[in-house]
PDB file of N, CA and C in Angstrom:
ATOM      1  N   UNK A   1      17.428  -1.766 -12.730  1.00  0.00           N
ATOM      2  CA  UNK A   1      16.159  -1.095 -12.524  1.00  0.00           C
ATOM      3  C   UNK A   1      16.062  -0.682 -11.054  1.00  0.00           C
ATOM      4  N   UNK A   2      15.877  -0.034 -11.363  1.00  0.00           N
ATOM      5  CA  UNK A   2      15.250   0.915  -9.378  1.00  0.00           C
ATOM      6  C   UNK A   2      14.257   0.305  -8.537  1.00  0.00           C
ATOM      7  N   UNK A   3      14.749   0.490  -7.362  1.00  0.00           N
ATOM      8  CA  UNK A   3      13.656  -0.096  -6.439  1.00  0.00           C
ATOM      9  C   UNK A   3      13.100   0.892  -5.531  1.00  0.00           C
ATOM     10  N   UNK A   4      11.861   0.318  -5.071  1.00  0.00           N
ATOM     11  CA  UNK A   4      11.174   1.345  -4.109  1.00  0.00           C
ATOM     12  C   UNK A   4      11.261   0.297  -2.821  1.00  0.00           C
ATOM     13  N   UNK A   5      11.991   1.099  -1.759  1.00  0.00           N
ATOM     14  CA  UNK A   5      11.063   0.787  -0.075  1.00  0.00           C
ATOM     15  C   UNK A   5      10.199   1.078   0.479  1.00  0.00           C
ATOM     16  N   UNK A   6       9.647   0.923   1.380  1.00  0.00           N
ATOM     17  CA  UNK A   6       8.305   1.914   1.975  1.00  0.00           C
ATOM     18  C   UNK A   6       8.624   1.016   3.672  1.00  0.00           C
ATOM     19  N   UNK A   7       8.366   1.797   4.314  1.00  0.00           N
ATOM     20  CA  UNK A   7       8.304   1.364   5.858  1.00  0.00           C
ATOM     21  C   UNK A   7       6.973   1.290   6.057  1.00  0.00           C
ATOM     22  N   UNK A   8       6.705  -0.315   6.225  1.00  0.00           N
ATOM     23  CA  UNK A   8       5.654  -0.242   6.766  1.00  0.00           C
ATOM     24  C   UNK A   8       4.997  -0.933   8.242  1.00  0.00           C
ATOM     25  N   UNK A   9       3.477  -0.888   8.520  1.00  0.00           N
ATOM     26  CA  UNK A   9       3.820  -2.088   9.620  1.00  0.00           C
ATOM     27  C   UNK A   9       2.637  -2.886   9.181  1.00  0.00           C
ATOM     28  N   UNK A  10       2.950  -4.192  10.079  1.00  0.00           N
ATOM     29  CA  UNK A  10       2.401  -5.194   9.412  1.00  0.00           C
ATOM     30  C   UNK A  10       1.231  -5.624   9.826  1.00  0.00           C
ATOM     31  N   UNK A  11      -0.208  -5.329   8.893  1.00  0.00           N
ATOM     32  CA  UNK A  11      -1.655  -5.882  10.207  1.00  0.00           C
ATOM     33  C   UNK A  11      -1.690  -6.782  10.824  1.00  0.00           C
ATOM     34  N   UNK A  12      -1.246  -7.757  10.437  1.00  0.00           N
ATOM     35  CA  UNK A  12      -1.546  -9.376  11.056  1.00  0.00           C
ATOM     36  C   UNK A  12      -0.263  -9.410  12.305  1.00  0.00           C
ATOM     37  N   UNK A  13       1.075  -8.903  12.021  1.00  0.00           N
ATOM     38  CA  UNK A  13       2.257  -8.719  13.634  1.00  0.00           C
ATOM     39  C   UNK A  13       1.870  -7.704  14.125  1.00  0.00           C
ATOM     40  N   UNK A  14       1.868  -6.319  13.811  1.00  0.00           N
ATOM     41  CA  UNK A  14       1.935  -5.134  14.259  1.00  0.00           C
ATOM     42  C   UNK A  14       3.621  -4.450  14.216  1.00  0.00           C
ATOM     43  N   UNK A  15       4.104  -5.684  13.245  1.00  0.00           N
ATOM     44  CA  UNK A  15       5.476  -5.234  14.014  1.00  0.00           C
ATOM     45  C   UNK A  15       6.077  -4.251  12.248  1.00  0.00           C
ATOM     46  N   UNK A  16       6.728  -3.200  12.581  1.00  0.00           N
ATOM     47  CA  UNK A  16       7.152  -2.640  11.671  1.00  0.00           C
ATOM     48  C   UNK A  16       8.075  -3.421  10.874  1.00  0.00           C
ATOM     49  N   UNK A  17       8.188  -3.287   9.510  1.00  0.00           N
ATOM     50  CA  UNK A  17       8.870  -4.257   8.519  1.00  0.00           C
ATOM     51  C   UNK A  17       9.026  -3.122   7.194  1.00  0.00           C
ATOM     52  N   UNK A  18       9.966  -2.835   6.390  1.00  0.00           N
ATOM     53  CA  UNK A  18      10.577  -2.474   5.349  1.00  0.00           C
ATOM     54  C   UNK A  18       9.346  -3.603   4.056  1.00  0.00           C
ATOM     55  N   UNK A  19       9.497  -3.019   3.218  1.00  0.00           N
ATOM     56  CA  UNK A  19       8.359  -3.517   2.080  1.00  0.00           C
ATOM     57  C   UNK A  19       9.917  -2.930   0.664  1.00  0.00           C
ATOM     58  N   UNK A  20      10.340  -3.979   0.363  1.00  0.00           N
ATOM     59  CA  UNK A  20      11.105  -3.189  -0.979  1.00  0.00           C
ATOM     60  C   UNK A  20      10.577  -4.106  -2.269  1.00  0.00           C
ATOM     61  N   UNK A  21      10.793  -4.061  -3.745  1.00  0.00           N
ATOM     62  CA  UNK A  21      10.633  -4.771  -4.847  1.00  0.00           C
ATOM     63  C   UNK A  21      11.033  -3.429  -5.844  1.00  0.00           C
ATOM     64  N   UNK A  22      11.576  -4.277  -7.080  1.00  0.00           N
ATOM     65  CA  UNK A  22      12.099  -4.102  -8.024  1.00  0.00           C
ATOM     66  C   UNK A  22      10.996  -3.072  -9.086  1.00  0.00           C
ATOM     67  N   UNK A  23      11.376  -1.851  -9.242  1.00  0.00           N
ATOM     68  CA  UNK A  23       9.684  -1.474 -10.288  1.00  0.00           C
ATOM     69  C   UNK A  23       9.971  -2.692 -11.344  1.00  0.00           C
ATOM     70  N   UNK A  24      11.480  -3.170 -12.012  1.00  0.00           N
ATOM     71  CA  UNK A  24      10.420  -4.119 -13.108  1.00  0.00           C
ATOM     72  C   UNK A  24      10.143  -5.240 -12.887  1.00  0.00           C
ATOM     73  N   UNK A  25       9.426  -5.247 -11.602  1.00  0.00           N
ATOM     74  CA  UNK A  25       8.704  -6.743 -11.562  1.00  0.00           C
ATOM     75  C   UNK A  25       7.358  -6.035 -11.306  1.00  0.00           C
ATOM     76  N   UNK A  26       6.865  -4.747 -11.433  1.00  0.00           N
ATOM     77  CA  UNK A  26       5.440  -4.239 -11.211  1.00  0.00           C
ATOM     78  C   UNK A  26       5.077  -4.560 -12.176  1.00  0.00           C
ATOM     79  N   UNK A  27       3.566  -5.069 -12.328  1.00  0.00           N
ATOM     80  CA  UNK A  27       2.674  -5.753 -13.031  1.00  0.00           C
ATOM     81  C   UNK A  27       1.536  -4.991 -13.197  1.00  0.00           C
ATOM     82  N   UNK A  28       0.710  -4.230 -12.280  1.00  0.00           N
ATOM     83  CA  UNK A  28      -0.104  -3.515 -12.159  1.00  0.00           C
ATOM     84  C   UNK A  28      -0.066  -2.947 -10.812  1.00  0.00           C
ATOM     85  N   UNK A  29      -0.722  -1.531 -10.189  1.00  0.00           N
ATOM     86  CA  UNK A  29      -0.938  -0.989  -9.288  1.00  0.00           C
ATOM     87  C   UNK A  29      -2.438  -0.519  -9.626  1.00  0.00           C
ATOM     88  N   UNK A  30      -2.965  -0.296  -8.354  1.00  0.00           N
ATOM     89  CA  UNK A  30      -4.529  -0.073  -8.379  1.00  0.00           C
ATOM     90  C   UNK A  30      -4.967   0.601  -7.341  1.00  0.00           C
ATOM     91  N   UNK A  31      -5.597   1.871  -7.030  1.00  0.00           N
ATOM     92  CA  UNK A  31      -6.047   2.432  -6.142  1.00  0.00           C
ATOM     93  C   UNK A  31      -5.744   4.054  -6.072  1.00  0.00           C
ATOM     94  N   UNK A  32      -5.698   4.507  -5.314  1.00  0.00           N
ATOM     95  CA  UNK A  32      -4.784   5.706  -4.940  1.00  0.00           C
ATOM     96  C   UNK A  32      -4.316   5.877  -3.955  1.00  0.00           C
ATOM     97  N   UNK A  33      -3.365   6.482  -3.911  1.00  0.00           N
ATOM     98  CA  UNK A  33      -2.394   6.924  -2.532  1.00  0.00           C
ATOM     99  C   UNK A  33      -2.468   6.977  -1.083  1.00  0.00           C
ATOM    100  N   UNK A  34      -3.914   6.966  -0.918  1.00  0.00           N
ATOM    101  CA  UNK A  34      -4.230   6.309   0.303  1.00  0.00           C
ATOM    102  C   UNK A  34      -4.422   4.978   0.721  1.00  0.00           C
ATOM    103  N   UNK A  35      -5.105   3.861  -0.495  1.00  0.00           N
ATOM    104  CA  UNK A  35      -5.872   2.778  -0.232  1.00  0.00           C
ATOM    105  C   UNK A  35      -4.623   2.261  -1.597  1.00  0.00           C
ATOM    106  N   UNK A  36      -4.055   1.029  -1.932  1.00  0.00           N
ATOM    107  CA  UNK A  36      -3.470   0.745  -2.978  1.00  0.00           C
ATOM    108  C   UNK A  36      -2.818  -0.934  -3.087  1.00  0.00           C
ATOM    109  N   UNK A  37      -2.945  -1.456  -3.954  1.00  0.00           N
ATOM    110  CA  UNK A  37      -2.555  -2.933  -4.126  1.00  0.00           C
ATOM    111  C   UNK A  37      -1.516  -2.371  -5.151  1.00  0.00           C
ATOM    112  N   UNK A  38      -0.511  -3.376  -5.184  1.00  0.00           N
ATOM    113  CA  UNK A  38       0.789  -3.251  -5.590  1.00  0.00           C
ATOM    114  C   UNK A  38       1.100  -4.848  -6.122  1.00  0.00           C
ATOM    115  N   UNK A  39       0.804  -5.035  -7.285  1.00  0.00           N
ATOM    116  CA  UNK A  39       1.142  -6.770  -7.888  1.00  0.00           C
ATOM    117  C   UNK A  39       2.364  -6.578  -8.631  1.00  0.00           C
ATOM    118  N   UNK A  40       2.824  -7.675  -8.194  1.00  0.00           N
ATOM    119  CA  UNK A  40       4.582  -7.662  -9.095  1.00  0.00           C
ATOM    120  C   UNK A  40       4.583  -9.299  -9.630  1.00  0.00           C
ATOM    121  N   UNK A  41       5.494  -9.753 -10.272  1.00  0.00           N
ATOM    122  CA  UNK A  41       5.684 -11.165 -10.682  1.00  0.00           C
ATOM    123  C   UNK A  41       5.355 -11.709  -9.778  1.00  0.00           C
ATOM    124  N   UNK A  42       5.822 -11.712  -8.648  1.00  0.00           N
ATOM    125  CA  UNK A  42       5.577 -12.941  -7.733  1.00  0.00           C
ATOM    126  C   UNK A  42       4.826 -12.819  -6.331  1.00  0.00           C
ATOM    127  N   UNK A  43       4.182 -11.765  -6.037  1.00  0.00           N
ATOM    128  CA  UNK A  43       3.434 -11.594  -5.038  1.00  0.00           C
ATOM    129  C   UNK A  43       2.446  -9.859  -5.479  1.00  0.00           C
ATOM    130  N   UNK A  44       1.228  -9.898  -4.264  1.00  0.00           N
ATOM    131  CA  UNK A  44       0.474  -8.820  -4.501  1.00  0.00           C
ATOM    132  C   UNK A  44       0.173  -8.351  -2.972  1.00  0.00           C
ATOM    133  N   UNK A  45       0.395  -7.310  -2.725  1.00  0.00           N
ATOM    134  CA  UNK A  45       0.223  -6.363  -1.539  1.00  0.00           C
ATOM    135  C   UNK A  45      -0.597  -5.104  -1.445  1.00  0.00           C
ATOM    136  N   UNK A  46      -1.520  -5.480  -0.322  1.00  0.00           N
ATOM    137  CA  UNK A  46      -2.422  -3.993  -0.281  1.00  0.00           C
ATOM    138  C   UNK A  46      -1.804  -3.401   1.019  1.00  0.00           C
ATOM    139  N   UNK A  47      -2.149  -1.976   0.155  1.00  0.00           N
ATOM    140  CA  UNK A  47      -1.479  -1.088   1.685  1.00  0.00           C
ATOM    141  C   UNK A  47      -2.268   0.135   1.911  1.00  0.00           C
ATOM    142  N   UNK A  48      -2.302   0.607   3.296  1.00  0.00           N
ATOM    143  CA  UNK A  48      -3.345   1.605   3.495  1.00  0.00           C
ATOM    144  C   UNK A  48      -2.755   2.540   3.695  1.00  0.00           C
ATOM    145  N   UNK A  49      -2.504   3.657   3.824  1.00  0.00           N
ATOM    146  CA  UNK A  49      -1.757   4.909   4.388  1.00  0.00           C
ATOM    147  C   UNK A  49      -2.850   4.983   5.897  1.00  0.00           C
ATOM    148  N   UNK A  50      -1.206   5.110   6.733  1.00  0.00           N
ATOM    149  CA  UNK A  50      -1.571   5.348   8.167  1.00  0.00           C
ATOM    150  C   UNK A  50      -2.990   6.385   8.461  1.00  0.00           C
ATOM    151  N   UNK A  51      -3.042   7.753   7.838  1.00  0.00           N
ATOM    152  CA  UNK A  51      -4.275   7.963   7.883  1.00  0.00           C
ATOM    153  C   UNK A  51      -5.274   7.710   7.610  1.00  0.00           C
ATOM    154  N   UNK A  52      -5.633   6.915   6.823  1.00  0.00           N
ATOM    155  CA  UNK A  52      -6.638   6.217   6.353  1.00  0.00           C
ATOM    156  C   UNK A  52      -7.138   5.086   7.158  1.00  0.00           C
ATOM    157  N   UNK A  53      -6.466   4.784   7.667  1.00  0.00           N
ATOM    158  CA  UNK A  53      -6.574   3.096   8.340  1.00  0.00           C
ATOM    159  C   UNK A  53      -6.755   4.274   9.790  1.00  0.00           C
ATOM    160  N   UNK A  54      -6.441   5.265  10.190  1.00  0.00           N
ATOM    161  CA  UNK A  54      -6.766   5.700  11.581  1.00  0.00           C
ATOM    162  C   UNK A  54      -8.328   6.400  11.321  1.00  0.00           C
ATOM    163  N   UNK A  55      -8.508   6.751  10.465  1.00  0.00           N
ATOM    164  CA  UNK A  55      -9.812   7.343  10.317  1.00  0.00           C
ATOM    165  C   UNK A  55     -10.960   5.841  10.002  1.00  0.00           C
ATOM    166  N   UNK A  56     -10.574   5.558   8.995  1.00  0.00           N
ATOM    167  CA  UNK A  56     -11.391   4.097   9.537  1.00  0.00           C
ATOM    168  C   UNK A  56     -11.927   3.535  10.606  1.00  0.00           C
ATOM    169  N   UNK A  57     -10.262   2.946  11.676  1.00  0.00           N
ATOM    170  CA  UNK A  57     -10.771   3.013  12.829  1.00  0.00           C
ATOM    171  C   UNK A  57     -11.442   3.785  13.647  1.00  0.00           C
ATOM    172  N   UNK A  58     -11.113   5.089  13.691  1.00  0.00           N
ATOM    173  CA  UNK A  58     -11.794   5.691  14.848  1.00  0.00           C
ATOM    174  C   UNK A  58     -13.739   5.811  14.147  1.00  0.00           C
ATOM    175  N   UNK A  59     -13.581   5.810  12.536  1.00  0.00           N
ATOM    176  CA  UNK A  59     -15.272   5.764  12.061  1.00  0.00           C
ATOM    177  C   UNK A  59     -16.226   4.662  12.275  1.00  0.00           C
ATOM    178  N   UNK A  60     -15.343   3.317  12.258  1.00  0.00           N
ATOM    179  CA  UNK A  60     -15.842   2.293  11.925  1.00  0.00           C
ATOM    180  C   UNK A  60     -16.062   1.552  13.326  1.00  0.00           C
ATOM    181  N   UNK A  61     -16.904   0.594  13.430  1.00  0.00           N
ATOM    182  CA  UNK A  61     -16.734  -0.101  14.618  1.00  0.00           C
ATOM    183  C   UNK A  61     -15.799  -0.931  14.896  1.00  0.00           C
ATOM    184  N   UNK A  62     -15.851  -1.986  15.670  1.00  0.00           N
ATOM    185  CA  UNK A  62     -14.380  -2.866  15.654  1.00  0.00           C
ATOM    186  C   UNK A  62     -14.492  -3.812  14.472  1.00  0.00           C
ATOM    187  N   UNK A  63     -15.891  -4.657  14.913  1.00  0.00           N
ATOM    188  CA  UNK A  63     -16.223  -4.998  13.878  1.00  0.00           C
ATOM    189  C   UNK A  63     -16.193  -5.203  12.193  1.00  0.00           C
ATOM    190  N   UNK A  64     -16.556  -4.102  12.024  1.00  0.00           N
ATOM    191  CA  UNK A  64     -17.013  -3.500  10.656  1.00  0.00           C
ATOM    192  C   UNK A  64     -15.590  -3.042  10.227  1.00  0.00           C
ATOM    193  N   UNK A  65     -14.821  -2.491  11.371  1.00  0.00           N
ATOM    194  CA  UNK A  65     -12.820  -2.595  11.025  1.00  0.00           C
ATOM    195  C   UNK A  65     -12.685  -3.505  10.474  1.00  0.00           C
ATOM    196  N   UNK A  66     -12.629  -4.276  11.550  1.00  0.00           N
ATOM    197  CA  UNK A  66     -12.132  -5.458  10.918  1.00  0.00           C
ATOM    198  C   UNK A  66     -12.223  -6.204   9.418  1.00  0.00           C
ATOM    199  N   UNK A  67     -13.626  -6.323   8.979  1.00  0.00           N
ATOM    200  CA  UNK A  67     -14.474  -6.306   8.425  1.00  0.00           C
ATOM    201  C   UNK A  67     -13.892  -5.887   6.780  1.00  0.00           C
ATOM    202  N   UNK A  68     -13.559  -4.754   6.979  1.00  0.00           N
ATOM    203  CA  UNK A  68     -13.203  -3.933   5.837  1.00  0.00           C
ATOM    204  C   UNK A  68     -11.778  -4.172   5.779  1.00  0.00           C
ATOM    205  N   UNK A  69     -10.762  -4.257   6.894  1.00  0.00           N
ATOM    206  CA  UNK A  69      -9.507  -4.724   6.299  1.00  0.00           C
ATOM    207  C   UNK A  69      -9.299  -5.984   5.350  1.00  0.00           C
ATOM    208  N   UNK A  70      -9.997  -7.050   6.074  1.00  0.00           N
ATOM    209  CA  UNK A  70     -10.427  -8.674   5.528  1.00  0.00           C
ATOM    210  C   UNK A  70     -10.266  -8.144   4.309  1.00  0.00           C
ATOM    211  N   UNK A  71     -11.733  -7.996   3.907  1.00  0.00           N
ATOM    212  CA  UNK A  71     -12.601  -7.362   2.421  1.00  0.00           C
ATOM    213  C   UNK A  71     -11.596  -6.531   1.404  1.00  0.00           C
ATOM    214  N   UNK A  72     -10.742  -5.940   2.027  1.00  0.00           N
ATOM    215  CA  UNK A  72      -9.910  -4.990   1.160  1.00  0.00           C
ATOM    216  C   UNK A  72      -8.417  -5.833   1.189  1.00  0.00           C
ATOM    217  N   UNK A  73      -8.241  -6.799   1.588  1.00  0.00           N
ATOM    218  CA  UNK A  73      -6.646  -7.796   1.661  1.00  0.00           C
ATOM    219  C   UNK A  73      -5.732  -7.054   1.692  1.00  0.00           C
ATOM    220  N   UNK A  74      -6.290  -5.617   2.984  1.00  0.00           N
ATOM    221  CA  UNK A  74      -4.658  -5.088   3.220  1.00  0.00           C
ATOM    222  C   UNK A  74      -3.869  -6.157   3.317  1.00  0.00           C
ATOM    223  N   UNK A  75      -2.611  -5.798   3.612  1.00  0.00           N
ATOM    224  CA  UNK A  75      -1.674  -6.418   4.537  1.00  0.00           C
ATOM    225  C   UNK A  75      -0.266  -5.796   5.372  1.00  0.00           C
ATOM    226  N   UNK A  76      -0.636  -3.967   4.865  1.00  0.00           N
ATOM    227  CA  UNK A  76       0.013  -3.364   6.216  1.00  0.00           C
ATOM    228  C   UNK A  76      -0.246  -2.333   6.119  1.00  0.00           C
ATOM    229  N   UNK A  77      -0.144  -1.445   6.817  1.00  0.00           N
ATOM    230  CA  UNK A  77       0.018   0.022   7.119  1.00  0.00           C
ATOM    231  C   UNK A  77       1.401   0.992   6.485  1.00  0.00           C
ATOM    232  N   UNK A  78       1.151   2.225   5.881  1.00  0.00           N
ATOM    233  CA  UNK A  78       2.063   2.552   5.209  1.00  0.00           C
ATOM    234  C   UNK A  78       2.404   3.930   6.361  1.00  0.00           C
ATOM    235  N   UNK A  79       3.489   3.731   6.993  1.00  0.00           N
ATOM    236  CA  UNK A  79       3.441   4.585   7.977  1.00  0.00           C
ATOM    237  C   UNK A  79       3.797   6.093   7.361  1.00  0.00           C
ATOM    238  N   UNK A  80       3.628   7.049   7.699  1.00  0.00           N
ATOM    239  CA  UNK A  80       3.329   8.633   7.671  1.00  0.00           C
ATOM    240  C   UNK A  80       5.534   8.541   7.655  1.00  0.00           C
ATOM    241  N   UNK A  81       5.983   8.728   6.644  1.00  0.00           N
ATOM    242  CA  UNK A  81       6.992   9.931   6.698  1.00  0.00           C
ATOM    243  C   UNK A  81       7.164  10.491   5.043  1.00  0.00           C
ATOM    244  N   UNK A  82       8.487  11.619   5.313  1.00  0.00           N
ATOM    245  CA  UNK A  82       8.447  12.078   3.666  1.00  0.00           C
ATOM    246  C   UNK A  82       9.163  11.145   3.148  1.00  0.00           C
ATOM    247  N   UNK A  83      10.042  10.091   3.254  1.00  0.00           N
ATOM    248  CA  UNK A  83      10.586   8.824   2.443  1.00  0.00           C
ATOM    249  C   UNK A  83       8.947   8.204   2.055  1.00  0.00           C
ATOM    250  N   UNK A  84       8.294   7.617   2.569  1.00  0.00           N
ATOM    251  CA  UNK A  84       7.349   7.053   2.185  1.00  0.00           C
ATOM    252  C   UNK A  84       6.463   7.876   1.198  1.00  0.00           C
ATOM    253  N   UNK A  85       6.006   9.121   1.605  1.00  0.00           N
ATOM    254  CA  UNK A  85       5.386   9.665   0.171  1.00  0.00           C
ATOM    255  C   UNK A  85       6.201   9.625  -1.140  1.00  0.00           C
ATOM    256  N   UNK A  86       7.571  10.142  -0.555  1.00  0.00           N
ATOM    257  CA  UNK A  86       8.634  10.247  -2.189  1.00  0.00           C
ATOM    258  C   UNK A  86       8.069   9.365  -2.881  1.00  0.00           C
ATOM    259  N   UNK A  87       8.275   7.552  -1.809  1.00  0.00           N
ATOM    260  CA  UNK A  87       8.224   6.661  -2.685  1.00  0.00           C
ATOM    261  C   UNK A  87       6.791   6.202  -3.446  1.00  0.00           C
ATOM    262  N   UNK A  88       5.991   6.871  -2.649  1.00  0.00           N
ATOM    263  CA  UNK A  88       4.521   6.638  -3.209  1.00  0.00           C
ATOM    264  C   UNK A  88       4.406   7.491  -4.800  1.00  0.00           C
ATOM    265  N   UNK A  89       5.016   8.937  -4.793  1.00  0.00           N
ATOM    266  CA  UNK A  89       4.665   9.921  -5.572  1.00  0.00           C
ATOM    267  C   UNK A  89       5.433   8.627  -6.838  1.00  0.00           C
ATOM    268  N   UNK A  90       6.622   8.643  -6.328  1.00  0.00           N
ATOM    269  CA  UNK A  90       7.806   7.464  -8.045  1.00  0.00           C
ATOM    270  C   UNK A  90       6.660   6.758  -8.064  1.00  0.00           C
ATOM    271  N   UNK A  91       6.472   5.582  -7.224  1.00  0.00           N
ATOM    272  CA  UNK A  91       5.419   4.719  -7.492  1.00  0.00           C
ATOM    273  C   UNK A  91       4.497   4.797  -8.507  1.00  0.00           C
ATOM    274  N   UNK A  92       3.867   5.987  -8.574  1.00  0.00           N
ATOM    275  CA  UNK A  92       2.185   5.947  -8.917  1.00  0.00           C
ATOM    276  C   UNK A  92       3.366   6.977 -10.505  1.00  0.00           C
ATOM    277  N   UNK A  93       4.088   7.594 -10.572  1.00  0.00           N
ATOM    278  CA  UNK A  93       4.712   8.265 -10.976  1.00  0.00           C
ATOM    279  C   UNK A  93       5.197   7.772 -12.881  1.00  0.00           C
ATOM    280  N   UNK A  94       5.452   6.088 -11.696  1.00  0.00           N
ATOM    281  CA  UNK A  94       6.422   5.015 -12.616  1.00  0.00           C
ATOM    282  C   UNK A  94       5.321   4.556 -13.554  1.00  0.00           C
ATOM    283  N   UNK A  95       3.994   3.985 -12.441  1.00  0.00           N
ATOM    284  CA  UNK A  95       3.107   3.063 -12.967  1.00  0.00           C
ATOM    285  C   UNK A  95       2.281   3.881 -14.153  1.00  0.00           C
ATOM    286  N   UNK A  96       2.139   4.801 -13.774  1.00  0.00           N
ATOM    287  CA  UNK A  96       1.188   5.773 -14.957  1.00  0.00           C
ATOM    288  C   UNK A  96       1.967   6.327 -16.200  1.00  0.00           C
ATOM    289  N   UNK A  97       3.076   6.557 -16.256  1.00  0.00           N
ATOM    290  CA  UNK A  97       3.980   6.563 -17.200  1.00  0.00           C
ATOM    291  C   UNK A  97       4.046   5.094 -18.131  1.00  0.00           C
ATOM    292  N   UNK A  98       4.444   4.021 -17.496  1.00  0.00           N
ATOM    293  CA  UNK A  98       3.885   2.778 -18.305  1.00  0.00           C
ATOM    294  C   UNK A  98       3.173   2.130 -18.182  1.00  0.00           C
ATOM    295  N   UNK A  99       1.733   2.458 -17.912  1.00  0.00           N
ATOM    296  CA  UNK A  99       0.264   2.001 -18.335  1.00  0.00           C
ATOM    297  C   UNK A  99       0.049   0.799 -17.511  1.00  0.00           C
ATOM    298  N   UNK A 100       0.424   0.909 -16.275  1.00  0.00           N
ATOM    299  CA  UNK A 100       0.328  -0.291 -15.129  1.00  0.00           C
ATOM    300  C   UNK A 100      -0.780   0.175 -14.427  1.00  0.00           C
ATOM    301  N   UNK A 101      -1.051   1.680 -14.136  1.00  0.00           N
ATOM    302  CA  UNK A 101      -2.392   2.198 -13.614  1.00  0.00           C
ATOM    303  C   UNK A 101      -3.470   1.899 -13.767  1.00  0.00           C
ATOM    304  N   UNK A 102      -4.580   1.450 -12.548  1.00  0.00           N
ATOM    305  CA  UNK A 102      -5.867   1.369 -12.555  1.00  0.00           C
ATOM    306  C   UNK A 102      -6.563   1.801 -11.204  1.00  0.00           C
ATOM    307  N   UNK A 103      -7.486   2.581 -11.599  1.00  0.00           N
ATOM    308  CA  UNK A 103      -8.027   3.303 -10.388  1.00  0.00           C
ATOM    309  C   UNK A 103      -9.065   2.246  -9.560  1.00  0.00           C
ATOM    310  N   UNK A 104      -9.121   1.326  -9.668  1.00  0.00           N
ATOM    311  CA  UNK A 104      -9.516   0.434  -9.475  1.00  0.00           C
ATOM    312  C   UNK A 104      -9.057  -1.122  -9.401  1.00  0.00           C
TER     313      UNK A 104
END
């Protein structure tokens, strides 16, 4: 079975880190392409797309940033290139093809 990477970086280091897993260990995905949790057998990851998380910040206070990352259990940033959309487009691509999708 195929796997997806995504480069991402990490909220809690800052430090950039690779994100890979197996699609058949996806369990469900939830969100859309900007904002998105990703559950597989053995762990669950939220991820923001770099623009999203910059518009946040610059909207939000530090605070209320903060605030909303907590609340939403990112846990990294999905940095801006065309490898990373490819893998977003398979992603959401894979999950909606076998009924793992929820917009929510």
């Amino acid at each position: 079975m195929p796997t997806i990477t995504f480069d991402t970086q990490s909220l809690r280091t800052h430090r950039q880190q690779p994100l890979t897993f197996s699609l058949a260990t996806l369990r469900r995905l939830s969100g859309d392409a900007q904002l998105f949790r990703i559950s597989t057998t053995t762990s669950s990851t939220g991820l923001i797309a770099a623009t999203a998380y910059h518009a946040a910040e610059s909207t939000l206070g530090y605070r209320d940033f903060h605030y909303f990352l907590d609340e939403a259990n990112l846990s990294a940033v999905l940095l801006t290139t065309p490898a990373n959309q490819a893998a977003v487009e398979r992603l959401f691509t894979y999950a909606k093809a076998h009924q793992l999708f929820s917009e929510h």
